[in-house]
PDB file of N, CA and C in Angstrom:
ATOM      1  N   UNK A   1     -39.621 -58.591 -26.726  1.00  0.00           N
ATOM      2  CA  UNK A   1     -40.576 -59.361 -25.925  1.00  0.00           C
ATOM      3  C   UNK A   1     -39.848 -60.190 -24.873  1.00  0.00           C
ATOM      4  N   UNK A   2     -38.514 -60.542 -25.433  1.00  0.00           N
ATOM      5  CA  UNK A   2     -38.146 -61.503 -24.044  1.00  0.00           C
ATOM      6  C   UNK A   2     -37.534 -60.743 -23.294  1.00  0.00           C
ATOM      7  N   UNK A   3     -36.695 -59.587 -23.497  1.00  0.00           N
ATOM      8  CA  UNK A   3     -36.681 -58.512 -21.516  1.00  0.00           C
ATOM      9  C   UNK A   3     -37.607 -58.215 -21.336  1.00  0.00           C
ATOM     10  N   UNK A   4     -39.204 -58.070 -22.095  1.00  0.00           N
ATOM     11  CA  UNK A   4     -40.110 -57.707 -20.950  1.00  0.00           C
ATOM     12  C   UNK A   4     -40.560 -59.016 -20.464  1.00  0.00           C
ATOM     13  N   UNK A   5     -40.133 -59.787 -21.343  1.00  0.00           N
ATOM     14  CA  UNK A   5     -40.864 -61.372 -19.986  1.00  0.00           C
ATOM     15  C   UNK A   5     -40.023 -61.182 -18.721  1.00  0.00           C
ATOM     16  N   UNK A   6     -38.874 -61.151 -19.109  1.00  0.00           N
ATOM     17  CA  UNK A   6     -37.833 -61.079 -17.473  1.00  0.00           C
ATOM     18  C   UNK A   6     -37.888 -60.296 -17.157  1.00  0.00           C
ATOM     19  N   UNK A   7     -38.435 -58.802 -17.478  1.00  0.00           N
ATOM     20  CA  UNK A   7     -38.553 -58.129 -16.515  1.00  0.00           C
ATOM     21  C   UNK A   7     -39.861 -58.502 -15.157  1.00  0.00           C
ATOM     22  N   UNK A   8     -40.711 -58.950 -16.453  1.00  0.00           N
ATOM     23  CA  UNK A   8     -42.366 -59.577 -15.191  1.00  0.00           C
ATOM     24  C   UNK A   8     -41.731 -60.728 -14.605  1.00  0.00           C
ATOM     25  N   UNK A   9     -40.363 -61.554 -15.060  1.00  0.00           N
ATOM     26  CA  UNK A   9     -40.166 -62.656 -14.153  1.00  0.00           C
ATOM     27  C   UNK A   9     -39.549 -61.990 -12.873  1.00  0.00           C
ATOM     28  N   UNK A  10     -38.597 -61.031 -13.289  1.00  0.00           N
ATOM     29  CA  UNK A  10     -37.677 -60.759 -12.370  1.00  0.00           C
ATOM     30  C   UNK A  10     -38.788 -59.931 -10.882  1.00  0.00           C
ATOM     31  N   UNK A  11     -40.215 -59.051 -11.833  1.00  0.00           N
ATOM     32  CA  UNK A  11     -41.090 -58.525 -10.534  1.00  0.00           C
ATOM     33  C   UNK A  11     -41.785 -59.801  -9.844  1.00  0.00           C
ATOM     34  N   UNK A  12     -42.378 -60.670 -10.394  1.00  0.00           N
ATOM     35  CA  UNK A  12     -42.696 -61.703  -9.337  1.00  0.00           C
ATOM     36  C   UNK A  12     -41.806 -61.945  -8.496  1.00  0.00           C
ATOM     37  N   UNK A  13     -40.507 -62.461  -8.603  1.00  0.00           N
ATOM     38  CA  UNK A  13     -39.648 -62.922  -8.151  1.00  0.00           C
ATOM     39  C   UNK A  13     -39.501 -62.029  -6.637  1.00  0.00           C
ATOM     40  N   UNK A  14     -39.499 -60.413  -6.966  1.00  0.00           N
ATOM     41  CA  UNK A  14     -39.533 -59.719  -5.989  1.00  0.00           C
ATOM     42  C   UNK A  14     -40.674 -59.603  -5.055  1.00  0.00           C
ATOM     43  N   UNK A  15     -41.353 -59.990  -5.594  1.00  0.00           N
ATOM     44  CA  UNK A  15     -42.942 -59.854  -5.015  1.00  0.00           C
ATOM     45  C   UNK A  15     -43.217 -61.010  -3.836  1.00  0.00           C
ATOM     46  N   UNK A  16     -42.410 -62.281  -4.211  1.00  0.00           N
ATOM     47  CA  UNK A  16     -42.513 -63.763  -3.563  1.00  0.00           C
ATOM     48  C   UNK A  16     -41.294 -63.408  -2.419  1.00  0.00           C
ATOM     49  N   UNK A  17     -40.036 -62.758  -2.906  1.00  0.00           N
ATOM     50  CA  UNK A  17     -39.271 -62.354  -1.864  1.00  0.00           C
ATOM     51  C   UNK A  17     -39.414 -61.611  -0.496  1.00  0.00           C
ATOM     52  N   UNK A  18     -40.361 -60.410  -1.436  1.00  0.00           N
ATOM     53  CA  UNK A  18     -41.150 -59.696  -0.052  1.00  0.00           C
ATOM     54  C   UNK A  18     -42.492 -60.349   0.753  1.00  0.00           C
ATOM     55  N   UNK A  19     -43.260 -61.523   0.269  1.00  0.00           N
ATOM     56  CA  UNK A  19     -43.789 -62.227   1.177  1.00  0.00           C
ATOM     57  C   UNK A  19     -43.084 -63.033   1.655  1.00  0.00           C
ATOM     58  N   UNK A  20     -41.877 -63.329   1.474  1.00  0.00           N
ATOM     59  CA  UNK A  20     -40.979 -64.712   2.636  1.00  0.00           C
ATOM     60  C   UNK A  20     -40.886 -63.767   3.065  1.00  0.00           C
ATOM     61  N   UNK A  21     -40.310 -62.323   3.014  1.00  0.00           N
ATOM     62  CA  UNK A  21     -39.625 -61.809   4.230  1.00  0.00           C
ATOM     63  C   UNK A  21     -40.529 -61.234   5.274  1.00  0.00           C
ATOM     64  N   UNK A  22     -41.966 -61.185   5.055  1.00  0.00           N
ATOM     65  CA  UNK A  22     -42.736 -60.789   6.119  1.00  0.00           C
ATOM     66  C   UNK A  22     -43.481 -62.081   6.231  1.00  0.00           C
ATOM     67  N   UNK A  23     -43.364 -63.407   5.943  1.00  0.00           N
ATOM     68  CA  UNK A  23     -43.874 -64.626   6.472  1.00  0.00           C
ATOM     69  C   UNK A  23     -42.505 -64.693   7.448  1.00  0.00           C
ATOM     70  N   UNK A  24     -41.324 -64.463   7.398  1.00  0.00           N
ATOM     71  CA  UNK A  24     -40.389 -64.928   8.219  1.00  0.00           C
ATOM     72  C   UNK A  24     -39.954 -63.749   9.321  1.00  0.00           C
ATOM     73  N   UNK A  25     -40.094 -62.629   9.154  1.00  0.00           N
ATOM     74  CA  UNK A  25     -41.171 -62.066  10.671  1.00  0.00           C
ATOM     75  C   UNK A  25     -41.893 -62.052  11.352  1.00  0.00           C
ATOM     76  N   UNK A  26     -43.091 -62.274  10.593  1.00  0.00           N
ATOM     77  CA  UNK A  26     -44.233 -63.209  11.383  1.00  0.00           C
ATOM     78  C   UNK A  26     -44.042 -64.136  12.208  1.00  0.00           C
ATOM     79  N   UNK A  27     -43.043 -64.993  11.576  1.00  0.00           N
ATOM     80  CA  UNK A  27     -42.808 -66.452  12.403  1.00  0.00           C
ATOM     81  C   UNK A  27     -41.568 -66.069  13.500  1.00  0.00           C
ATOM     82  N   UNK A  28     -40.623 -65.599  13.422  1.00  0.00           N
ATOM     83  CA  UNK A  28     -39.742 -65.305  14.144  1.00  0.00           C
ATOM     84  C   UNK A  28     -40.271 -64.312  15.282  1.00  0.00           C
ATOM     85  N   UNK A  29     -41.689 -63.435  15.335  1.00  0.00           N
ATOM     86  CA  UNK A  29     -41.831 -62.361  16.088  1.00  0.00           C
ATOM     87  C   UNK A  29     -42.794 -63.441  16.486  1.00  0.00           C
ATOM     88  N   UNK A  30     -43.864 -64.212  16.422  1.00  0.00           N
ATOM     89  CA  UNK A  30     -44.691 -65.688  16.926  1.00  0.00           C
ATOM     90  C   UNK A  30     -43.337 -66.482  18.154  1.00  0.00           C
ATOM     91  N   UNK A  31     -42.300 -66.649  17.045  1.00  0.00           N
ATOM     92  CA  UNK A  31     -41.248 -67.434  18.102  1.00  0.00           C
ATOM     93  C   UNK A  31     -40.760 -66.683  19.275  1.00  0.00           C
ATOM     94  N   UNK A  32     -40.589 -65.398  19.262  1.00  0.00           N
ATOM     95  CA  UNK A  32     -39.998 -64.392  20.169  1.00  0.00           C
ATOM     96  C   UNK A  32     -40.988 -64.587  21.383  1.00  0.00           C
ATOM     97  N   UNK A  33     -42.524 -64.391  21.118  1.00  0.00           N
ATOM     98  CA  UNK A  33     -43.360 -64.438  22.306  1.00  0.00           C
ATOM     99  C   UNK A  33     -43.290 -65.831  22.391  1.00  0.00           C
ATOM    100  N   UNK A  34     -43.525 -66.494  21.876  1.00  0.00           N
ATOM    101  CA  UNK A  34     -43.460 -68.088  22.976  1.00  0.00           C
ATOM    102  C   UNK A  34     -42.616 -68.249  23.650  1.00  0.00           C
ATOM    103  N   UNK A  35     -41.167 -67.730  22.859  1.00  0.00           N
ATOM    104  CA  UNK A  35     -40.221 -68.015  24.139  1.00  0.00           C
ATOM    105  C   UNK A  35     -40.275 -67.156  25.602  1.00  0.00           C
ATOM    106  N   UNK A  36     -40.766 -65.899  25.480  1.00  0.00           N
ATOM    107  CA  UNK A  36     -41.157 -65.017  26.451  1.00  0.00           C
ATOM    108  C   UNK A  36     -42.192 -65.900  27.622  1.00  0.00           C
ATOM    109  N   UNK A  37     -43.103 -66.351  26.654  1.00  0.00           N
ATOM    110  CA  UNK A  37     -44.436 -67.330  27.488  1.00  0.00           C
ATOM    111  C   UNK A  37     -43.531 -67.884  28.215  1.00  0.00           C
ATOM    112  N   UNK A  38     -43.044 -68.629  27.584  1.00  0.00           N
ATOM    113  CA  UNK A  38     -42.349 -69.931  28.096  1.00  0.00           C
ATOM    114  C   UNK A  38     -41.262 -69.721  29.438  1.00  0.00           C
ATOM    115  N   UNK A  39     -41.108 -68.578  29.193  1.00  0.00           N
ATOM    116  CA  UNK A  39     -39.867 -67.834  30.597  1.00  0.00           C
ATOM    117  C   UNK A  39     -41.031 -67.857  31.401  1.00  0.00           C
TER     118      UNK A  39
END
């Protein structure tokens, strides 16, 4: 029972990783056009 808890810890874990990494595209591809605006 406790590797399958870490295994479900270790998939959240991945799951929260892959939403930072497309919240921090989002924001960086948001920052890319403002700076474009801004030229």
């Amino acid at each position: 029972m406790v590797v399958a808890q870490a295994g479900d810890v270790g998939m959240l874990g991945a799951r929260q990783r892959r939403r930072a990494s497309r919240r921090a595209q989002l924001f960086s591809g948001l920052a890319g056009l403002e700076a474009e605006a801004l030229r």
